[in-house]
N, C-alpha and C. Protein backbone atom coordinates (compact mmCIF):
# COMPACT_ATOMS: atom_id res chain seq x y z
N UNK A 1 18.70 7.99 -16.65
CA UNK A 1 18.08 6.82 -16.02
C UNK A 1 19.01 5.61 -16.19
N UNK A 2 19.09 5.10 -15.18
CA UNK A 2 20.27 3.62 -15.21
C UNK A 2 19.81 2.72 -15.88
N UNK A 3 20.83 1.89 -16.22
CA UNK A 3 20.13 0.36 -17.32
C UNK A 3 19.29 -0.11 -16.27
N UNK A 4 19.88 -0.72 -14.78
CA UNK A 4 19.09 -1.36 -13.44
C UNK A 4 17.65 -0.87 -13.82
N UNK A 5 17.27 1.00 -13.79
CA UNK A 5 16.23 1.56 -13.16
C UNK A 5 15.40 1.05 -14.36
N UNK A 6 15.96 1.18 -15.50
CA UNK A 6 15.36 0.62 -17.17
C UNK A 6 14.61 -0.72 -16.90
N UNK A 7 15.28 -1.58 -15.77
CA UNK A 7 15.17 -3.15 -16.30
C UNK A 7 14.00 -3.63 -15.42
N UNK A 8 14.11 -2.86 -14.07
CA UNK A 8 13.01 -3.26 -13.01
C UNK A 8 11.65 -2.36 -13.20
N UNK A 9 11.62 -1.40 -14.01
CA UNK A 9 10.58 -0.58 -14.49
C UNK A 9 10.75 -0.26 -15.39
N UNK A 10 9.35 -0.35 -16.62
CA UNK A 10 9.34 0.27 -17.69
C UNK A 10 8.35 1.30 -18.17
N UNK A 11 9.04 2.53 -18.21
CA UNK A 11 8.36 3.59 -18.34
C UNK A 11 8.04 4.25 -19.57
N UNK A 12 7.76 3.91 -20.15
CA UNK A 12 7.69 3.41 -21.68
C UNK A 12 5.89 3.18 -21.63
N UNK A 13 5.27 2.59 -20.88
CA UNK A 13 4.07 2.10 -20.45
C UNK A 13 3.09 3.25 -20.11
N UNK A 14 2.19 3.06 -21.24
CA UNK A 14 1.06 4.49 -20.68
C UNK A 14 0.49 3.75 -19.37
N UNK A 15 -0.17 2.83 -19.71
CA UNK A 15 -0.48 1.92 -18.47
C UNK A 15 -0.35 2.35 -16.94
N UNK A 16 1.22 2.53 -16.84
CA UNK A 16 1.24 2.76 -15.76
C UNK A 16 1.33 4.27 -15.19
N UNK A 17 1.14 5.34 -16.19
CA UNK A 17 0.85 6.57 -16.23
C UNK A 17 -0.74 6.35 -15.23
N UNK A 18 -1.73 5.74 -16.58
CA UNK A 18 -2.56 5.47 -15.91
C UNK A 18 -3.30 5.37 -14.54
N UNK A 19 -2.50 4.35 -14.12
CA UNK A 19 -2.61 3.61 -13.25
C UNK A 19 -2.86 4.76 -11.51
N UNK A 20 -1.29 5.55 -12.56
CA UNK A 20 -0.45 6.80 -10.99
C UNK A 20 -2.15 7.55 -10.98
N UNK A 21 -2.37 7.73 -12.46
CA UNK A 21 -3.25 9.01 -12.42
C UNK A 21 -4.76 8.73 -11.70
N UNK A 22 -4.95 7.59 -11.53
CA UNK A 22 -6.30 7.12 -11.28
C UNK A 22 -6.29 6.87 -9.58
N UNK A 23 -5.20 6.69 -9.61
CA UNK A 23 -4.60 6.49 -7.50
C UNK A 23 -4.57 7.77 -7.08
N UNK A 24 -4.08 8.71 -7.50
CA UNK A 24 -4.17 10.12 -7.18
C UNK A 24 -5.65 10.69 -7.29
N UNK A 25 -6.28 10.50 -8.18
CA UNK A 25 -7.59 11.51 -9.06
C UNK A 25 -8.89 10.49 -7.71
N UNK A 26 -8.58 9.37 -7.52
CA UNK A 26 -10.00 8.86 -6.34
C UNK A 26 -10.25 9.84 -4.78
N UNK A 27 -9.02 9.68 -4.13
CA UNK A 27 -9.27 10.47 -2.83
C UNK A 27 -9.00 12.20 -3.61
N UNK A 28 -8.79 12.71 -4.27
CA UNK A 28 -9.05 13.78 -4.56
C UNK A 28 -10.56 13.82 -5.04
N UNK A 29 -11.02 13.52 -5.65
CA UNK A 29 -12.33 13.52 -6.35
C UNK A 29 -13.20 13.49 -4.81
N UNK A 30 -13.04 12.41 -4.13
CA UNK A 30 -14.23 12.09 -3.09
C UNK A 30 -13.72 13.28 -2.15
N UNK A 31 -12.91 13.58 -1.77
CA UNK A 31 -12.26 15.23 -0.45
C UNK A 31 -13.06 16.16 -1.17
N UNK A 32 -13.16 16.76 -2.90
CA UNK A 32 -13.28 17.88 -3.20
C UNK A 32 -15.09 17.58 -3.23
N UNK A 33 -15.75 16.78 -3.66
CA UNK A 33 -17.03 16.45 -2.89
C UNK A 33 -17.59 16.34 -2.19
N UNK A 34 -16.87 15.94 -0.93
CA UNK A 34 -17.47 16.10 -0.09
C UNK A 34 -17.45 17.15 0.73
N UNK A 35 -16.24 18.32 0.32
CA UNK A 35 -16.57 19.26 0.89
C UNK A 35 -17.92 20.39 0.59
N UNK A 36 -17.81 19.92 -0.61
CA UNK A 36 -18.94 20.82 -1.50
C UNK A 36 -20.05 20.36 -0.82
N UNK A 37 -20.48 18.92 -0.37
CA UNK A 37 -21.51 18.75 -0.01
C UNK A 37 -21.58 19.19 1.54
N UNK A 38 -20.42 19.29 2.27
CA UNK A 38 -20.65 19.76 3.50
C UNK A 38 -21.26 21.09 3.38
N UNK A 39 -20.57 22.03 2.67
CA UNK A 39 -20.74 23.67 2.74
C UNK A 39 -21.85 24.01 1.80
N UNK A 40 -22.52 23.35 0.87
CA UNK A 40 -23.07 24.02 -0.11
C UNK A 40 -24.38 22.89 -0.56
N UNK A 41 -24.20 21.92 0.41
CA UNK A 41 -25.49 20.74 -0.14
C UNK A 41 -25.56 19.83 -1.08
N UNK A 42 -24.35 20.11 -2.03
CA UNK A 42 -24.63 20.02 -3.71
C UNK A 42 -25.43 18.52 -3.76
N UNK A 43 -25.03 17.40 -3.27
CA UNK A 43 -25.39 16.52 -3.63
C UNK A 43 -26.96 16.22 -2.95
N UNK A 44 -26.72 16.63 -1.82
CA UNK A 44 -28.20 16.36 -1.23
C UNK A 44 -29.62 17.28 -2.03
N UNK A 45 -28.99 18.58 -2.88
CA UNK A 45 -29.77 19.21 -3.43
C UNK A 45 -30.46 18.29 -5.01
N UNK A 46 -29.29 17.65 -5.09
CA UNK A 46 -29.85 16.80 -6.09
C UNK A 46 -30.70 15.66 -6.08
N UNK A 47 -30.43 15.48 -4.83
CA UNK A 47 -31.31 13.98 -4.19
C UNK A 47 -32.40 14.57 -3.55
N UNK A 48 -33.57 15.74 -3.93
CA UNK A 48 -34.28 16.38 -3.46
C UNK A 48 -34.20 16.50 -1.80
N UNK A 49 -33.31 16.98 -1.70
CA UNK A 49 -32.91 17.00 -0.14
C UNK A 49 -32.65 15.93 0.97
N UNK A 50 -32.66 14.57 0.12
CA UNK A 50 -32.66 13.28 1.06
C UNK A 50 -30.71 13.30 0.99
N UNK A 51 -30.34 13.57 2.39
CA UNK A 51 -28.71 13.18 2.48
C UNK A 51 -28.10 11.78 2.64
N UNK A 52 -29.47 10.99 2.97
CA UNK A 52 -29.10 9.92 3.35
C UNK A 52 -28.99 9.45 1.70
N UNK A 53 -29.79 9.30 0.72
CA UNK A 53 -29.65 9.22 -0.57
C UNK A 53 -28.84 9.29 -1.51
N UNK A 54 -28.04 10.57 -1.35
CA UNK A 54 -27.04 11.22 -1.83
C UNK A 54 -25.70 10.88 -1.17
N UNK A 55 -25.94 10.56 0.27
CA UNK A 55 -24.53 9.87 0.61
C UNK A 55 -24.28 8.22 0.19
N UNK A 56 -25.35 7.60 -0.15
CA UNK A 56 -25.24 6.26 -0.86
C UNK A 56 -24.82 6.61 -1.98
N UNK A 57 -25.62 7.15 -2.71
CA UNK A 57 -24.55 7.75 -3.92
C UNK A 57 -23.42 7.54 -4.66
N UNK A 58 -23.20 8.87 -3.55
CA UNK A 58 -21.43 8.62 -3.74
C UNK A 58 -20.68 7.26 -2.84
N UNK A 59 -21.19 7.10 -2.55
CA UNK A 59 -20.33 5.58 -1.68
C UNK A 59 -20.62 4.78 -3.12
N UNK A 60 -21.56 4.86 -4.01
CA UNK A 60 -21.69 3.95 -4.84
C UNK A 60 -20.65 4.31 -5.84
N UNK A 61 -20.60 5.62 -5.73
CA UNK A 61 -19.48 6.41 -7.32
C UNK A 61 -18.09 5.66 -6.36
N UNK A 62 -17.79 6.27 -5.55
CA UNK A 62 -16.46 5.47 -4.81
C UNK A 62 -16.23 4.20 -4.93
N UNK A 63 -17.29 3.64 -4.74
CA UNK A 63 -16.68 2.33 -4.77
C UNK A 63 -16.72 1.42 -6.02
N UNK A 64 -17.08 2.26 -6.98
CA UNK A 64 -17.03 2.18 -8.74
C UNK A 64 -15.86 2.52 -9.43
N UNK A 65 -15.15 3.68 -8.78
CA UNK A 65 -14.32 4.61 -9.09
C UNK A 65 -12.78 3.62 -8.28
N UNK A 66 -13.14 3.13 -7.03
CA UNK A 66 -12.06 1.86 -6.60
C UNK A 66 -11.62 0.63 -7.35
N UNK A 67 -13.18 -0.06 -7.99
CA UNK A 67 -12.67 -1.01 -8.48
C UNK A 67 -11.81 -0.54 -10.17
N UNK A 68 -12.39 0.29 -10.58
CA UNK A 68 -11.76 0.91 -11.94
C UNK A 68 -9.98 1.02 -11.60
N UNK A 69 -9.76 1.64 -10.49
CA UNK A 69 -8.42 1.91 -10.01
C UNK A 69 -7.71 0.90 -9.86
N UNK A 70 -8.69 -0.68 -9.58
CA UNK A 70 -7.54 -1.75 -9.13
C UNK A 70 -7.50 -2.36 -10.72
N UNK A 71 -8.75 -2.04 -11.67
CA UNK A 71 -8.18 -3.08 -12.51
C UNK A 71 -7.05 -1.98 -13.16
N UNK A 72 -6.87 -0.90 -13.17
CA UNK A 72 -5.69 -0.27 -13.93
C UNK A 72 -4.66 -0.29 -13.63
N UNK A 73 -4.65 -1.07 -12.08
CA UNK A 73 -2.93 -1.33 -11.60
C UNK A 73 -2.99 -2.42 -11.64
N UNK A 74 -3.96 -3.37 -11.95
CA UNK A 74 -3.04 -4.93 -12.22
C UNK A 74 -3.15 -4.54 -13.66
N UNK A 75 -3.71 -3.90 -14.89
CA UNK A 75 -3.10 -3.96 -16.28
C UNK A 75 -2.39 -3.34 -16.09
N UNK A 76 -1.50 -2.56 -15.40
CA UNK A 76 -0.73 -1.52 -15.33
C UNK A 76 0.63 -2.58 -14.83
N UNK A 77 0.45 -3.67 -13.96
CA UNK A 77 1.41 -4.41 -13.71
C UNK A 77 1.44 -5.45 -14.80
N UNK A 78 0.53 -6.14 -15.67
CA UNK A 78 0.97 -6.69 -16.34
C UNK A 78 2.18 -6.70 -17.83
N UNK A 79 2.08 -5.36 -17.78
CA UNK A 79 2.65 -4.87 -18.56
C UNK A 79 3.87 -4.27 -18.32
N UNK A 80 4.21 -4.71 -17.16
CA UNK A 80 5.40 -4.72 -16.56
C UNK A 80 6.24 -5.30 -16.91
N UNK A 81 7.91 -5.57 -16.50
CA UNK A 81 8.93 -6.57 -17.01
C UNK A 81 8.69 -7.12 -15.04
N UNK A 82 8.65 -8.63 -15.84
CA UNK A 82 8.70 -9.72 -14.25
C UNK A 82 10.12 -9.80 -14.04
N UNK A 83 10.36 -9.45 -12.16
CA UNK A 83 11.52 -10.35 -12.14
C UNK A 83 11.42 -11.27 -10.92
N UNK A 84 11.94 -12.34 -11.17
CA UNK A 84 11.87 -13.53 -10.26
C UNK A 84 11.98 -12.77 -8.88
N UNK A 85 13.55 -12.07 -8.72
CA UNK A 85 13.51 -11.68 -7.34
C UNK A 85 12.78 -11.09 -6.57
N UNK A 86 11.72 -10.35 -7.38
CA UNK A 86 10.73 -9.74 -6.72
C UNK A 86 9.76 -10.29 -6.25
N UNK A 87 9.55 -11.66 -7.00
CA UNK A 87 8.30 -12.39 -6.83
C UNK A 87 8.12 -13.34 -5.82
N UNK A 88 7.72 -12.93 -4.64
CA UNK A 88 7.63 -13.53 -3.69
C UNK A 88 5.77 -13.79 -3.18
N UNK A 89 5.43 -15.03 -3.38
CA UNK A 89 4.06 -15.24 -3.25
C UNK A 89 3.41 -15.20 -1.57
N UNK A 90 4.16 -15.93 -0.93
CA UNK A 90 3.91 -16.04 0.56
C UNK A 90 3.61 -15.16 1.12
N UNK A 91 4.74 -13.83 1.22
CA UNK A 91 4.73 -12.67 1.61
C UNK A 91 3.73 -11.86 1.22
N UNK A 92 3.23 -12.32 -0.22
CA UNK A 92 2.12 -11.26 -0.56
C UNK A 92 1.01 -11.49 -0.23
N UNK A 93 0.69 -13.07 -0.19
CA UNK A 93 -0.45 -13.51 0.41
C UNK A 93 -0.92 -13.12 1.66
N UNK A 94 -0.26 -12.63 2.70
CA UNK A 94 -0.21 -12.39 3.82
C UNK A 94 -0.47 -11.25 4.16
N UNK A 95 0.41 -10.27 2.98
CA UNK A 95 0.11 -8.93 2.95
C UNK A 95 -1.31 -8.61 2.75
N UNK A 96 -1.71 -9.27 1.90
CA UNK A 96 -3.13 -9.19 1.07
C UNK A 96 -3.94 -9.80 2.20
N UNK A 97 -3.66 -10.49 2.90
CA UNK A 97 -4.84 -11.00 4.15
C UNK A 97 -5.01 -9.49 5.01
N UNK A 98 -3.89 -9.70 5.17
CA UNK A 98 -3.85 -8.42 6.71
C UNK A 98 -4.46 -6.96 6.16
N UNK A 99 -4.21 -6.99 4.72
CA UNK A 99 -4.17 -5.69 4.47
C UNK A 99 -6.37 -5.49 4.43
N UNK A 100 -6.42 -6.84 3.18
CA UNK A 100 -7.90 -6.79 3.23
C UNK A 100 -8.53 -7.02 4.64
N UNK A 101 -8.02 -7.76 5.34
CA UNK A 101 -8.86 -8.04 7.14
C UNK A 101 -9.05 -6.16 7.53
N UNK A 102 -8.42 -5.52 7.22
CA UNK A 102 -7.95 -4.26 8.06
C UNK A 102 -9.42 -3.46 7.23
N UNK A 103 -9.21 -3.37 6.00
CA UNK A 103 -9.99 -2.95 4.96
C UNK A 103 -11.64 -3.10 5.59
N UNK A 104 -11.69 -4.64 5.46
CA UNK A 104 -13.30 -5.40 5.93
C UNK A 104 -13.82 -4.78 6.81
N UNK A 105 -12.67 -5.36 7.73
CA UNK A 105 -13.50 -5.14 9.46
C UNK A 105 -13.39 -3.22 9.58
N UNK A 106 -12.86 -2.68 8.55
CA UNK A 106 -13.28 -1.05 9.19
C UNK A 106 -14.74 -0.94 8.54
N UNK A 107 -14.94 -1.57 7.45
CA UNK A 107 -16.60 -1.25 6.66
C UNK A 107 -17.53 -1.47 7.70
N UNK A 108 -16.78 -3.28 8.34
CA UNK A 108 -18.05 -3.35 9.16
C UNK A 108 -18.48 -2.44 10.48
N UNK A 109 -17.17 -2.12 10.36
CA UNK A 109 -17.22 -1.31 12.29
C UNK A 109 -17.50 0.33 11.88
N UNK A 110 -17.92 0.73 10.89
CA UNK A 110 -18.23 2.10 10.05
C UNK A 110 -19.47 2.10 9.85
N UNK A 111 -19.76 0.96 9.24
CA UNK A 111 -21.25 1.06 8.35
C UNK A 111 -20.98 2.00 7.05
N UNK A 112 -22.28 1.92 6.16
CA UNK A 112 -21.79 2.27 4.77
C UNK A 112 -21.63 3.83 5.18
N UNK A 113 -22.71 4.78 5.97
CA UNK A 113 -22.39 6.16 5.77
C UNK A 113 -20.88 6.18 6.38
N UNK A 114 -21.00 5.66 8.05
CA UNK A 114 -19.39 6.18 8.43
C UNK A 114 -18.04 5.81 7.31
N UNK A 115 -18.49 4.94 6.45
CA UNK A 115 -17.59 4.85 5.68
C UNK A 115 -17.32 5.56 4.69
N UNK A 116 -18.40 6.04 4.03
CA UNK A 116 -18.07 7.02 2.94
C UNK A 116 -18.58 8.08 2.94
N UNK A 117 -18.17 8.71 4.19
CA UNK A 117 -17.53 9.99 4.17
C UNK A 117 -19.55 11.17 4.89
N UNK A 118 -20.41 9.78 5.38
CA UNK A 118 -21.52 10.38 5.89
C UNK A 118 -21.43 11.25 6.89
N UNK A 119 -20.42 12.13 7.44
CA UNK A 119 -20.45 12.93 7.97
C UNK A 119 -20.40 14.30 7.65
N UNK A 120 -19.55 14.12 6.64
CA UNK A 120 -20.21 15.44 5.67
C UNK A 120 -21.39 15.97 4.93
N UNK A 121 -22.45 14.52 4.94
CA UNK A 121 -23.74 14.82 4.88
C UNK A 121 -24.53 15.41 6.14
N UNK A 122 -24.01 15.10 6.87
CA UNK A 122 -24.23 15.88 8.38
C UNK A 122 -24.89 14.36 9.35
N UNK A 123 -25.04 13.20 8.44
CA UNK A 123 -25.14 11.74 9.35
C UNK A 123 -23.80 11.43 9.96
N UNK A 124 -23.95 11.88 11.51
CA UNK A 124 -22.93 11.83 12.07
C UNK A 124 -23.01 10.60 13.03
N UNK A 125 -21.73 9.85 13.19
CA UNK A 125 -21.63 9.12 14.50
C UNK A 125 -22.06 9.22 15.85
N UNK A 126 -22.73 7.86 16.45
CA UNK A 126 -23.46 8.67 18.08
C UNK A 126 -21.79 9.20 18.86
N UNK A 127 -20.54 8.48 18.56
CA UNK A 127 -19.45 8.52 19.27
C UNK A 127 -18.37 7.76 18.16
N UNK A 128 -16.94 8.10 18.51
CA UNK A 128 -15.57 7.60 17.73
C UNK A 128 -15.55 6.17 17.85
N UNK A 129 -15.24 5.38 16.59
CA UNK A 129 -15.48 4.15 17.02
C UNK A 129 -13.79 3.39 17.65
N UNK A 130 -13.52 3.00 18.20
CA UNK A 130 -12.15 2.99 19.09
C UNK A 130 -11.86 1.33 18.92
N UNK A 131 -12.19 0.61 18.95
CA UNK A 131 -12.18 -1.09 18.33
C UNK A 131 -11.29 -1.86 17.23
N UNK A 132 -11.15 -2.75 17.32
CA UNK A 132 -10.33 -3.23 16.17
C UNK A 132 -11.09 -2.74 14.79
N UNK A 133 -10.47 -2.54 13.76
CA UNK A 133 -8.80 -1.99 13.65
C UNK A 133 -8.41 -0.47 14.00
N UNK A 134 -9.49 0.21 14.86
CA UNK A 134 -9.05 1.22 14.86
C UNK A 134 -8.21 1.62 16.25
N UNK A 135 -8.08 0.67 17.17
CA UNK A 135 -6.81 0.12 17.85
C UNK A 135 -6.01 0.05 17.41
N UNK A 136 -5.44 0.18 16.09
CA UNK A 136 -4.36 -0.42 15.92
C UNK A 136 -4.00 1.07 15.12
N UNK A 137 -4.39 1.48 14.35
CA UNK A 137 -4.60 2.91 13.65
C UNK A 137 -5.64 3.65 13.25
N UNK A 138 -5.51 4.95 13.09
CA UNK A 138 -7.03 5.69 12.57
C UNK A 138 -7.05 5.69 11.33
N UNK A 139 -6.58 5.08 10.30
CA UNK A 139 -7.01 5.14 9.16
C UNK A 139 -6.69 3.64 8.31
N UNK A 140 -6.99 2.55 9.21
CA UNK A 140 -6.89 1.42 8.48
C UNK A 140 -7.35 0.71 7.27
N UNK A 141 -7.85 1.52 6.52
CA UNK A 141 -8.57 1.23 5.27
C UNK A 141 -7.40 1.94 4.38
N UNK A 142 -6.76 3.22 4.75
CA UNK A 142 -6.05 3.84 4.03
C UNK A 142 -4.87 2.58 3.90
N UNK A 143 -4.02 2.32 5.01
CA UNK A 143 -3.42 1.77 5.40
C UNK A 143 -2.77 0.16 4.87
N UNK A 144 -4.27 -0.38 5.18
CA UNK A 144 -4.84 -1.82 4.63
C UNK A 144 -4.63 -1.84 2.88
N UNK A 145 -5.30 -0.74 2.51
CA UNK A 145 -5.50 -0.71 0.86
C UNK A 145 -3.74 -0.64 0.49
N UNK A 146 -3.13 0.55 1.09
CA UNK A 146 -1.71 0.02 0.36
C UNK A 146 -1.11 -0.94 0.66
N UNK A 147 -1.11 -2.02 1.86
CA UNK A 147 -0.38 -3.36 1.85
C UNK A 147 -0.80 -4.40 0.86
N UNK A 148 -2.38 -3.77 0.48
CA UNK A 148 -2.60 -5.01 -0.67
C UNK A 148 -2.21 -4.50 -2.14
N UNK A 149 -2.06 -3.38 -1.95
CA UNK A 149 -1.47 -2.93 -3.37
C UNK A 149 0.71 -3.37 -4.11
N UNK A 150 0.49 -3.36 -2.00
CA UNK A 150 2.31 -3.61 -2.00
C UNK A 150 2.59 -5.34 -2.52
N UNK A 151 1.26 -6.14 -2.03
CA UNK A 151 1.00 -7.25 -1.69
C UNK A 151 0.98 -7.81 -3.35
N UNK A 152 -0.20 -7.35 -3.98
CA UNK A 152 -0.36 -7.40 -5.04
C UNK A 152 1.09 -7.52 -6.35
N UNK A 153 1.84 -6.42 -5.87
CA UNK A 153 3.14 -6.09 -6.59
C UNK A 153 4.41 -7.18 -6.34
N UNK A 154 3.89 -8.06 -5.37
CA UNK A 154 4.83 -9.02 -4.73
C UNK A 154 4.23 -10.35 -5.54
N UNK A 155 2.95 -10.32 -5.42
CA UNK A 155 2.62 -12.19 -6.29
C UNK A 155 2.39 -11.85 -7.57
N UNK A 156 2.72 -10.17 -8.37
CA UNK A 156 2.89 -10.32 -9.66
C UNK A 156 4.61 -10.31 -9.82
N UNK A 157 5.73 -9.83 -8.87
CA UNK A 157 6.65 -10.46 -9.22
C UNK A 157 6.90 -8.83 -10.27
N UNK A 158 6.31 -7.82 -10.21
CA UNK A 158 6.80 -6.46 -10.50
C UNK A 158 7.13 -5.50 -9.37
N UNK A 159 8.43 -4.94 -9.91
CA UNK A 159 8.76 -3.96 -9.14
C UNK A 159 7.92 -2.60 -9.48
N UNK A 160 7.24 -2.20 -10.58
CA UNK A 160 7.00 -0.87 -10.57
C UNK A 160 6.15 -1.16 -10.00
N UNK A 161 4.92 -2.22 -9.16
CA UNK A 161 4.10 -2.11 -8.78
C UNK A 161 4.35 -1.64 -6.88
N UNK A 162 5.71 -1.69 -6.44
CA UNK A 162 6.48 -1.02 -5.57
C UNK A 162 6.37 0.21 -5.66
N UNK A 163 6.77 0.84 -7.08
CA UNK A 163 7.03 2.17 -7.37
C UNK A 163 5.04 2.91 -6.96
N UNK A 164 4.65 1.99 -7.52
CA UNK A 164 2.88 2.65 -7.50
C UNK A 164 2.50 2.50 -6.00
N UNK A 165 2.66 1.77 -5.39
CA UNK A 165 2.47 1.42 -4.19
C UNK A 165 2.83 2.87 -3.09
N UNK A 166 4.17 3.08 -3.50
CA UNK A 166 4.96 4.27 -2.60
C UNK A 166 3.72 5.35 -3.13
N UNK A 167 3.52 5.97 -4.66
CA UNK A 167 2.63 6.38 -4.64
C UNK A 167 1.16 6.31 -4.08
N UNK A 168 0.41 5.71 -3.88
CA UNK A 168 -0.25 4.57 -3.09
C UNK A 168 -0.50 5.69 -1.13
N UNK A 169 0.78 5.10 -1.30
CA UNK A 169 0.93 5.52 0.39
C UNK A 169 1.34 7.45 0.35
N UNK A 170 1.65 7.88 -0.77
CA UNK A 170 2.05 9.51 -0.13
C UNK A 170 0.62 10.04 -0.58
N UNK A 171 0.13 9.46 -1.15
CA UNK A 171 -1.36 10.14 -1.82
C UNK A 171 -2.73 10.01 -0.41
N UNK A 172 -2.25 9.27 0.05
CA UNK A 172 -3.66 8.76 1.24
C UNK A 172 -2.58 9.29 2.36
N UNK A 173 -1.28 9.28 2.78
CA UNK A 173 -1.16 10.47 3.70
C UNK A 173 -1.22 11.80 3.50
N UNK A 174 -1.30 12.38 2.39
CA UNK A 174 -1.81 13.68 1.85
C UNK A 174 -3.02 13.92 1.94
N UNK A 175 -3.93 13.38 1.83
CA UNK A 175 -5.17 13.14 2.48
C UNK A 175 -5.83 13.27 3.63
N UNK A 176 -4.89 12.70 4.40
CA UNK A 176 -5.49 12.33 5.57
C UNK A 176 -5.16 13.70 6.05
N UNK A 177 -4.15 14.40 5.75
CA UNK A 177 -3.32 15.65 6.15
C UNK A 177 -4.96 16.94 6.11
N UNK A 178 -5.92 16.51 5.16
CA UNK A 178 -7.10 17.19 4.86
C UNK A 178 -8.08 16.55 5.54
N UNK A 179 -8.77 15.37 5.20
CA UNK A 179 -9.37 14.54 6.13
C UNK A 179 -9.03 14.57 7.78
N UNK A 180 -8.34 14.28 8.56
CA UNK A 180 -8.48 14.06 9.49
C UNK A 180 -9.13 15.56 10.35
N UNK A 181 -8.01 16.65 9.88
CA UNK A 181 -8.62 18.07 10.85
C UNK A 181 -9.71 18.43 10.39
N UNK A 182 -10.36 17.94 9.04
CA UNK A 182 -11.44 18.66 8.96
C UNK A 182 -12.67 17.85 9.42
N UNK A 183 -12.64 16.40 9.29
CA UNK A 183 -13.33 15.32 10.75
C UNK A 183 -13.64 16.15 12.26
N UNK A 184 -12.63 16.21 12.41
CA UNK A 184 -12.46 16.50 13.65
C UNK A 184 -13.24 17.86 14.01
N UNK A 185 -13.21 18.70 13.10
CA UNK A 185 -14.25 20.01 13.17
C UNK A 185 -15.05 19.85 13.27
N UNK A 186 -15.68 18.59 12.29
CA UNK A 186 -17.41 18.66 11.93
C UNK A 186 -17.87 17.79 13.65
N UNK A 187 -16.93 17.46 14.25
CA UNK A 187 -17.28 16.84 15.61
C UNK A 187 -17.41 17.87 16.61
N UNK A 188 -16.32 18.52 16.43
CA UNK A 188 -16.39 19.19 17.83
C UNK A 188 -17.37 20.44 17.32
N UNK A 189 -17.62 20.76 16.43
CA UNK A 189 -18.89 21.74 16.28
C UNK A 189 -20.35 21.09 16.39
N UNK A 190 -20.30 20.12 16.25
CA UNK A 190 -21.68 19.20 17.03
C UNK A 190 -21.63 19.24 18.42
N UNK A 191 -20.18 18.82 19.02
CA UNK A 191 -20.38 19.08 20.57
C UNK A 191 -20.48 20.45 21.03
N UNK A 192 -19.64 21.45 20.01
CA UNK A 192 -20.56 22.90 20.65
C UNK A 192 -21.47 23.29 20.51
N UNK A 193 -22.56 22.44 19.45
CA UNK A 193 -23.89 23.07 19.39
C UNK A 193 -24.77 22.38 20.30
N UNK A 194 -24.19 21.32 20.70
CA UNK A 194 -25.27 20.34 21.80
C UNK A 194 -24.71 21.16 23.03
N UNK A 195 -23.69 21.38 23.43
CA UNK A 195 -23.42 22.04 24.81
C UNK A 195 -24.16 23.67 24.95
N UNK A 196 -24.09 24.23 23.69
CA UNK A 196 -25.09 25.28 23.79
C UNK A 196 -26.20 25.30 23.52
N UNK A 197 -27.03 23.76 23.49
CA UNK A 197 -27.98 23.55 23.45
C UNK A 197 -28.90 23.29 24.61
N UNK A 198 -27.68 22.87 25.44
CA UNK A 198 -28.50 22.40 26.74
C UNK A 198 -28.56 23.66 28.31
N UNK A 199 -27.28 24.68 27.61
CA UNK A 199 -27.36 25.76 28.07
C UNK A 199 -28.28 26.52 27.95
N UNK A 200 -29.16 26.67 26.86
CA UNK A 200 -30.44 27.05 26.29
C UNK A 200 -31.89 26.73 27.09
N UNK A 201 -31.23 25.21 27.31
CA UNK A 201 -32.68 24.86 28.01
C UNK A 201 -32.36 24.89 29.54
């Protein structure tokens, strides 16, 4: 390891062990749940069969399990070595607008089930929602969340929070690599059961 790689990151820091492990372990945790709950009920079985119940739930564990994740990457950055050149406030501020605007406006244009993951409870969308921000990409929350993480790493003026960031971004395109085709199933097997539904009648 170079003196440079020594000076702009210190790995020395459980902290930021931490930090990797808790960015990785969220979208794994909520994918391997919700498949269980697609194929096997688990959670709705616990919520005496109410899915709508059980998908609040977990939107509640998620979004418990998020904020835990951000405070372990800003202690994870504080414990960083600062360097001036990195620390650029403007840029991050900006990042952190765009990134949270992207974040917001998908909750609102989702609602809480489309957001966390109510389609695997089988509360499905009447139709794809196509609107800002999802004009702009299909996974702007994924997206959004790492510019404020990149953002974040810029008005603390740490580089490993760069290094977490890159992590950040290969962990939620690994994801999506699972998420998106298996979305896309639970849709078009609704449209084949309504098209052979109406064939029926």
């Amino acid at each position: 390891m170079s003196q440079l790689t020594r000076g702009l990151v210190d790995f020395s820091q459980n902290s930021l062990y931490f930090s990797a492990l808790a960015i990785a372990f969220n979208p794994t945790f909520w994918n391997i749940v919700a498949r269980q709950e697609y194929h096997n009920k688990t959670l709705t079985r616990l919520f005496n069969g109410n899915s709508l119940q059980a998908c609040y739930a977990l939107a509640i564990t998620i979004f418990g399990l998020g904020l835990f994740r951000d405070a372990l990457y800003e202690r994870a950055l504080r414990n960083q070595p600062f360097i001036p050149a990195f620390h650029h406030p403007y840029i991050a501020y900006v990042l952190l607008a765009i990134g949270n605007t992207l974040v917001l406006t998908s909750y609102y244009a989702l609602g809480i089930t489309g957001t966390f993951l109510g389609d695997y409870f089988g509360i499905l969308m009447d139709e794809p929602v196509t609107g800002f921000p999802f004009n702009l990409t299909s996974a702007p929350m994924y997206w959004g969340s790492t510019m404020s993480f990149l953002g974040t790493s810029l008005l603390y003026g740490r580089p490993a929070g760069a290094l977490l960031t890159t992590h950040v971004f290969l962990v939620y395109l690994g994801a999506l690599q699972f998420e998106d085709p298996f979305t896309s199933q639970i849709y078009a097997k609704r449209e084949k059961e309504e098209k052979e539904g109406k064939k029926a009648n």
